[in-house]
N, C-alpha and C. Protein backbone atom coordinates (compact mmCIF):
# COMPACT_ATOMS: atom_id res chain seq x y z
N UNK A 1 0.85 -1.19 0.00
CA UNK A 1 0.00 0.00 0.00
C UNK A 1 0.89 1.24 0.00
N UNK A 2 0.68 2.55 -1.18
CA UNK A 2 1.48 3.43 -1.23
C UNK A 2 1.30 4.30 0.50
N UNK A 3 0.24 4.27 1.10
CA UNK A 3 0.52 5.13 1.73
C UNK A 3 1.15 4.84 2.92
N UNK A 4 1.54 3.47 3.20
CA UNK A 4 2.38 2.99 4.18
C UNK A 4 3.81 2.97 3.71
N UNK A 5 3.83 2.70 2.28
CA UNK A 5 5.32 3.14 1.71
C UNK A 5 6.06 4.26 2.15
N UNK A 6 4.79 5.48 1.86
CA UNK A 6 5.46 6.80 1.72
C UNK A 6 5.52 7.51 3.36
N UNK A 7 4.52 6.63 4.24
CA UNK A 7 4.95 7.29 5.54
C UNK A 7 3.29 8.05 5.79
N UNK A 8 2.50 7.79 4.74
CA UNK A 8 1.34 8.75 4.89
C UNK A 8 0.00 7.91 4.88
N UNK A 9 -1.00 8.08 5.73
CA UNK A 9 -2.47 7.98 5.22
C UNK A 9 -3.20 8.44 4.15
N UNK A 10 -4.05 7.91 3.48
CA UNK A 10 -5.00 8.03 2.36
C UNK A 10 -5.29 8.94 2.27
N UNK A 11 -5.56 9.59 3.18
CA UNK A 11 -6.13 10.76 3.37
C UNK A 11 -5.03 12.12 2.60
N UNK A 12 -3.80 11.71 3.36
CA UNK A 12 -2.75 12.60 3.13
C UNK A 12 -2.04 12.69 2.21
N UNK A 13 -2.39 11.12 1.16
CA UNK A 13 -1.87 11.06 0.09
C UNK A 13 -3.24 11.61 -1.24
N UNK A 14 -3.90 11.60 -0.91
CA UNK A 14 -5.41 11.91 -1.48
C UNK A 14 -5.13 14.22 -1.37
N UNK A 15 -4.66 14.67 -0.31
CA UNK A 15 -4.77 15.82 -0.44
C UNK A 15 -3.43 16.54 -0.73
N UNK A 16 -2.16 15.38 -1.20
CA UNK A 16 -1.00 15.90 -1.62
C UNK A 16 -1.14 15.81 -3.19
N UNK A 17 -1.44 14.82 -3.64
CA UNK A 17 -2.58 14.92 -5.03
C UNK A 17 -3.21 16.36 -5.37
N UNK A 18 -4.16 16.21 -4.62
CA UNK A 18 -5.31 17.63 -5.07
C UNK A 18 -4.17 18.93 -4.96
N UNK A 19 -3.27 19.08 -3.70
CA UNK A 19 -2.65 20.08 -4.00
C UNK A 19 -1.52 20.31 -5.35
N UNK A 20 -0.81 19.61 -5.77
CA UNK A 20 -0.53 19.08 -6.39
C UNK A 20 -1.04 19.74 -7.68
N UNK A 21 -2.11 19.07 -8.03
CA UNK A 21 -2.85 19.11 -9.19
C UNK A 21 -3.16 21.10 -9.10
N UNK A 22 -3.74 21.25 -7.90
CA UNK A 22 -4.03 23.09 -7.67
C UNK A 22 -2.73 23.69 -8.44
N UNK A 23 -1.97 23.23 -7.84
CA UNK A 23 -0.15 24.36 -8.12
C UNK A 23 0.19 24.12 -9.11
N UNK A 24 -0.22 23.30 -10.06
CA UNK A 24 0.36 23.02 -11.14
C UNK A 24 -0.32 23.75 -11.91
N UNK A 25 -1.72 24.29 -11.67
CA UNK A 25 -2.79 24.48 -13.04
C UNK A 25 -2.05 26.64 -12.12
N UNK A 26 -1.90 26.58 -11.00
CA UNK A 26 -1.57 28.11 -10.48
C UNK A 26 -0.42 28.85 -11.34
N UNK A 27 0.69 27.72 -11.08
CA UNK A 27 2.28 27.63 -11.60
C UNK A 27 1.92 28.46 -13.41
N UNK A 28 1.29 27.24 -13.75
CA UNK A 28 0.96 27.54 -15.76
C UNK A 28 0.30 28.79 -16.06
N UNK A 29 -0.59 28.89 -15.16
CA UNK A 29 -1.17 30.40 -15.02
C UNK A 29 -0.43 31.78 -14.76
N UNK A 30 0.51 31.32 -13.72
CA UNK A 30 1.42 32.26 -13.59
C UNK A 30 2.21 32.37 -14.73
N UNK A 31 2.85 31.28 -15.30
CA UNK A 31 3.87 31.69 -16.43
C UNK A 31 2.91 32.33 -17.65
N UNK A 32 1.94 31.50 -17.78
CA UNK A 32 1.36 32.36 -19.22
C UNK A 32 1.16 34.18 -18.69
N UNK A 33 0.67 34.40 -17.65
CA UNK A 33 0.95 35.69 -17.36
C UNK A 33 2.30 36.50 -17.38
N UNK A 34 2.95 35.81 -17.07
CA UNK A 34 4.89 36.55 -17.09
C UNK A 34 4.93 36.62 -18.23
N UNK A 35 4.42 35.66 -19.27
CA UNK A 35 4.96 35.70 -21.15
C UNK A 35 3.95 36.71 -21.47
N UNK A 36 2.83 36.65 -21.08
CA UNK A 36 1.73 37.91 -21.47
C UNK A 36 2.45 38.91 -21.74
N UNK A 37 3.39 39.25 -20.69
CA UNK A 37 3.53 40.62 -19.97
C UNK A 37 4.71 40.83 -20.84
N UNK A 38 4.89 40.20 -21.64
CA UNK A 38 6.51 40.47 -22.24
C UNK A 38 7.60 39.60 -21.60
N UNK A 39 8.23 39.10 -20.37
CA UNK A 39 8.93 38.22 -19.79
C UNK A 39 9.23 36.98 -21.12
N UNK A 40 10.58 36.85 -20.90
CA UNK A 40 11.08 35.65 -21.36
C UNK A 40 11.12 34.48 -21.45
N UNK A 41 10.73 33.39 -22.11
CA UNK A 41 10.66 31.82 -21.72
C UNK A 41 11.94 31.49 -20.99
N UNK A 42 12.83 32.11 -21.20
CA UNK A 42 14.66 31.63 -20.51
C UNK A 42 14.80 32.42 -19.22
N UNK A 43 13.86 33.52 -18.74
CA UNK A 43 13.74 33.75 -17.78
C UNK A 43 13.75 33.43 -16.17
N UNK A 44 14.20 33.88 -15.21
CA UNK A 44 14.71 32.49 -14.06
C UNK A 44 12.99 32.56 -13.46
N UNK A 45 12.40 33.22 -13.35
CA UNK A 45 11.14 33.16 -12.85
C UNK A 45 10.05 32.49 -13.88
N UNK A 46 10.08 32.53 -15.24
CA UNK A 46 9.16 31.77 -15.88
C UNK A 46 9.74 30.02 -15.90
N UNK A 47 11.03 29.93 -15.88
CA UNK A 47 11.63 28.71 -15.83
C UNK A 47 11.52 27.76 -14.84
N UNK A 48 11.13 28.80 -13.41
CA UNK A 48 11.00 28.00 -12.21
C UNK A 48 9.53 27.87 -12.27
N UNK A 49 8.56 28.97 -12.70
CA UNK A 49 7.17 28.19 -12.67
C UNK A 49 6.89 27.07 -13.54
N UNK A 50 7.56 27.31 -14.72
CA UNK A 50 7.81 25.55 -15.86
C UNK A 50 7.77 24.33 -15.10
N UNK A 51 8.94 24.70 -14.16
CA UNK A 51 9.74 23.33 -13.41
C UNK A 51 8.63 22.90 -12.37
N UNK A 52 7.84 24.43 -11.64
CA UNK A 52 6.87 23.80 -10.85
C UNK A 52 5.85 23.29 -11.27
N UNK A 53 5.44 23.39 -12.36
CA UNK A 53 3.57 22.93 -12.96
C UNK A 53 4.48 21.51 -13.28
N UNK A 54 5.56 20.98 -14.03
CA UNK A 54 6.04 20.21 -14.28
C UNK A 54 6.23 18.63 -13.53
N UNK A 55 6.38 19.42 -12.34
CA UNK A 55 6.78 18.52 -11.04
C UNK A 55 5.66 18.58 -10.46
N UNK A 56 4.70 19.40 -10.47
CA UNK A 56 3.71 19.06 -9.50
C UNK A 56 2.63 17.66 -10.01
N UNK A 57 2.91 17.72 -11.68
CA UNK A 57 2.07 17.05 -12.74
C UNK A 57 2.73 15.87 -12.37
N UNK A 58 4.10 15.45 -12.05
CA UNK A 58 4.53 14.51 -12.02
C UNK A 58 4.45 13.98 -10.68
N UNK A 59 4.39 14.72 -9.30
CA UNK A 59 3.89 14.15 -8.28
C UNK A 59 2.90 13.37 -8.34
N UNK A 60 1.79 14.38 -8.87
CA UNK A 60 0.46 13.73 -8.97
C UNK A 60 0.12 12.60 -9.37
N UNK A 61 0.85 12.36 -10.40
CA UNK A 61 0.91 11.30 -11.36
C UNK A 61 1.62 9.98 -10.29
N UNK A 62 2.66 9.90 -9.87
CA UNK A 62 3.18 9.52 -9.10
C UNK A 62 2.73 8.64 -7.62
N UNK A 63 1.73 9.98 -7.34
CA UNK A 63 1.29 9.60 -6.02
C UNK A 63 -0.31 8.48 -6.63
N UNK A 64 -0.60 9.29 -7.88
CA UNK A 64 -1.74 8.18 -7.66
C UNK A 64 -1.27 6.73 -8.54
N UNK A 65 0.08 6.52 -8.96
CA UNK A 65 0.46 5.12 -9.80
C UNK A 65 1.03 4.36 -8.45
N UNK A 66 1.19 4.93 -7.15
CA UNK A 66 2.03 4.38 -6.21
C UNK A 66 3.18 3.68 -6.67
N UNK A 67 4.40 4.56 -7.26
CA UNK A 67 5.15 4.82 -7.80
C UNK A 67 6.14 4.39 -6.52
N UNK A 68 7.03 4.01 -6.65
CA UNK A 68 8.17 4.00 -5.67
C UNK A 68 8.86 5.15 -5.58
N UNK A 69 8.66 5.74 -6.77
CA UNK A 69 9.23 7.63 -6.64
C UNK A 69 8.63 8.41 -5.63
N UNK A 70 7.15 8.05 -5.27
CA UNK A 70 6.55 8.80 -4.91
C UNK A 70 6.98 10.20 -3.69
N UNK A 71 7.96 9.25 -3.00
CA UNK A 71 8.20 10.09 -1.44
C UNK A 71 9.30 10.81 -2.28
N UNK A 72 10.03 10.74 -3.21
CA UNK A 72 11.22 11.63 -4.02
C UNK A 72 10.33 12.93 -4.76
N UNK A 73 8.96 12.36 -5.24
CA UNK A 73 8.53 13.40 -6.04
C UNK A 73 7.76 14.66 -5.18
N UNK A 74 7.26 14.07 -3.99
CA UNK A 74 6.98 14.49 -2.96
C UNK A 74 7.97 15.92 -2.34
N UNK A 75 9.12 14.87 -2.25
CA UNK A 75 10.33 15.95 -1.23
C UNK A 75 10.47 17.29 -2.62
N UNK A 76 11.02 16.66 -3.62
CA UNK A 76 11.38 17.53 -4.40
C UNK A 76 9.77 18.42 -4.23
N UNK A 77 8.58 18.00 -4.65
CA UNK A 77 7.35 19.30 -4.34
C UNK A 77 7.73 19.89 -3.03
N UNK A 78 7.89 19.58 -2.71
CA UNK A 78 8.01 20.00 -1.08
C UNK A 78 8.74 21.38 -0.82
N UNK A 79 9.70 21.12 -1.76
CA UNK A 79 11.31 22.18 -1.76
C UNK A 79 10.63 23.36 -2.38
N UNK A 80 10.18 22.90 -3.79
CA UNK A 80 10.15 23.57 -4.82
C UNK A 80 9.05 24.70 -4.69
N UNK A 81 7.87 24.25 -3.97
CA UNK A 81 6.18 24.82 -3.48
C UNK A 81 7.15 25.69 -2.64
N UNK A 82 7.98 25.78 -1.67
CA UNK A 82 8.52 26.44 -0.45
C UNK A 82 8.76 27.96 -1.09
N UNK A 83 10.01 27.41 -2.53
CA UNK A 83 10.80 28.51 -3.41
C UNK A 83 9.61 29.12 -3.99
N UNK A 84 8.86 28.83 -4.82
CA UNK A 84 7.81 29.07 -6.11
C UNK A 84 6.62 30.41 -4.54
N UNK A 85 6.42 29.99 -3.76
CA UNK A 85 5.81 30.49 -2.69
C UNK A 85 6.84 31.84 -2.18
N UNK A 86 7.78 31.47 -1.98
CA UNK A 86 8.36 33.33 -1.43
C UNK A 86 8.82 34.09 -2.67
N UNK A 87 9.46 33.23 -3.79
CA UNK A 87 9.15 34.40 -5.05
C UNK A 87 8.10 34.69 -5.09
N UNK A 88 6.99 34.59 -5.33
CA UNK A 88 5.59 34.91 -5.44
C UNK A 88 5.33 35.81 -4.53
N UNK A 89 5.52 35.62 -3.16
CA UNK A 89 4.86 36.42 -2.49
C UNK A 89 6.22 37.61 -2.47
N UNK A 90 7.25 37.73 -2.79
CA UNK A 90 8.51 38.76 -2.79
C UNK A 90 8.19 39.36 -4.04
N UNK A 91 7.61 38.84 -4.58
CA UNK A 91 7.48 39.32 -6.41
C UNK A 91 6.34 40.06 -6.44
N UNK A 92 5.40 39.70 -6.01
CA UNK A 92 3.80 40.12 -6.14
C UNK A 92 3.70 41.17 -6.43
N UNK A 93 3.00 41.11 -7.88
CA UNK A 93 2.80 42.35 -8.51
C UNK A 93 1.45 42.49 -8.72
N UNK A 94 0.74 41.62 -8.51
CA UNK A 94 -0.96 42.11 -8.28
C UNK A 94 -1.62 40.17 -7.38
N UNK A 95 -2.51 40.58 -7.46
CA UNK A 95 -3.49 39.15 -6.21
C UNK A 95 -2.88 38.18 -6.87
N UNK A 96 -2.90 37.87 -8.33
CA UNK A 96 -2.66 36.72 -8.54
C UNK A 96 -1.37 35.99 -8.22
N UNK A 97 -0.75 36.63 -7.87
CA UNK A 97 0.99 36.65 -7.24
C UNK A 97 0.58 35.90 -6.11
N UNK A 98 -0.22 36.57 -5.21
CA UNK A 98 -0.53 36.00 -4.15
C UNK A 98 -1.31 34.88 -4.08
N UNK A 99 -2.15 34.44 -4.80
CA UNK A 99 -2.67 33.52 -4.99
C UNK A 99 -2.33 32.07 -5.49
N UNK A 100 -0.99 32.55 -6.13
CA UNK A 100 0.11 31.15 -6.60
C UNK A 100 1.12 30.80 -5.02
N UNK A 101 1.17 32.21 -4.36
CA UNK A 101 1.55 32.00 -3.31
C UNK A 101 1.19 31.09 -2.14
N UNK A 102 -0.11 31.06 -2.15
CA UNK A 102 -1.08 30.46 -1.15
C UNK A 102 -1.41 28.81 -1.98
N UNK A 103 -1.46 28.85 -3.40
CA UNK A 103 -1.52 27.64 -3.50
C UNK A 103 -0.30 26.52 -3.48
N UNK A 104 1.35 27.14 -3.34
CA UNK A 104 2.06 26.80 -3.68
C UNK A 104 2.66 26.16 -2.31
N UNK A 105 1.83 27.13 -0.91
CA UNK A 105 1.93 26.75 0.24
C UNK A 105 1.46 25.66 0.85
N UNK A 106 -0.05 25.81 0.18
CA UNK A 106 -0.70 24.62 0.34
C UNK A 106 -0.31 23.34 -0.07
N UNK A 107 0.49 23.27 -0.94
CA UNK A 107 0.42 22.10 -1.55
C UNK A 107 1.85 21.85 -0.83
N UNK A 108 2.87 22.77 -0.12
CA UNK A 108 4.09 22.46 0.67
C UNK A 108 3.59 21.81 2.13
N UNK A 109 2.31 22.05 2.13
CA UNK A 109 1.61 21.74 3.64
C UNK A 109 1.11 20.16 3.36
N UNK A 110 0.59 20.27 2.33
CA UNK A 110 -0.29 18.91 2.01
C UNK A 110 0.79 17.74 1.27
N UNK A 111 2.41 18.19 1.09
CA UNK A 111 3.19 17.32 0.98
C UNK A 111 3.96 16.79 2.08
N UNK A 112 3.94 17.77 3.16
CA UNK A 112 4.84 17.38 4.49
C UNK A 112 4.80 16.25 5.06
N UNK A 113 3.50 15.63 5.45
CA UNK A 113 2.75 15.02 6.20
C UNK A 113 3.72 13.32 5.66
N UNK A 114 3.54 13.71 4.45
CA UNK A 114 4.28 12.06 3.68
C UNK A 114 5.60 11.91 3.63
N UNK A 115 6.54 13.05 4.07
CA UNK A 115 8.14 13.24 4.24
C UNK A 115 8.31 12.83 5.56
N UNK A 116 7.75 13.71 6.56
CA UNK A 116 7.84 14.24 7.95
C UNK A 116 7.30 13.14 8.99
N UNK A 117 6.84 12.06 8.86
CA UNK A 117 6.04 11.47 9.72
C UNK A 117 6.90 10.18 9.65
């Protein structure tokens, strides 16, 4: 059972998923806004939201194949939601800044539980 693998209950693997899935669709949103705006695809801030919708797609994926990656794809969300979260909120140039912020947290909250325990 993945969630005895990874250290987590159903529950916790069920809402590292959903967050997951949130930050990834936040992350893509954010970058198509930075390219809106003129910003660069080679840019270090559109590159790191790439890497986050990227990885969060692949957690997800991960956590629900009960993947033996899973607790790796996890840590790495874990790191990455932490970074993607204080640029955002250091960057914030209107709500939606903040709002990748808060989802990027969430989903650093709703990955802990399966590292940390």
């Amino acid at each position: 059972m993945l969630a005895a693998r990874i250290g987590g209950a159903h529950a916790e693997v069920s809402r590292c998923i959903a967050a997951s899935l949130q930050c990834q669709v936040s992350c893509e949103e954010g970058m198509a806004r930075r390219v809106a705006r003129g910003e660069p695809l080679s840019s270090e801030a559109v590159r790191l939201l790439r890497q986050c919708a990227e990885l969060c797609e692949l957690n997800a994926r991960a956590l629900q194949k009960e993947s033996r990656l899973a607790r790796r794809t996890a840590s790495l969300c874990f790191d990455l939601a932490n970074l993607v979260a204080r640029a955002s909120w250091l960057d914030a140039e209107d709500r939606d800044s903040y709002t990748l912020a808060r989802d990027a947290l969430q989903l650093a909250r709703a990955c802990r539980p399966l590292l940390f325990t």
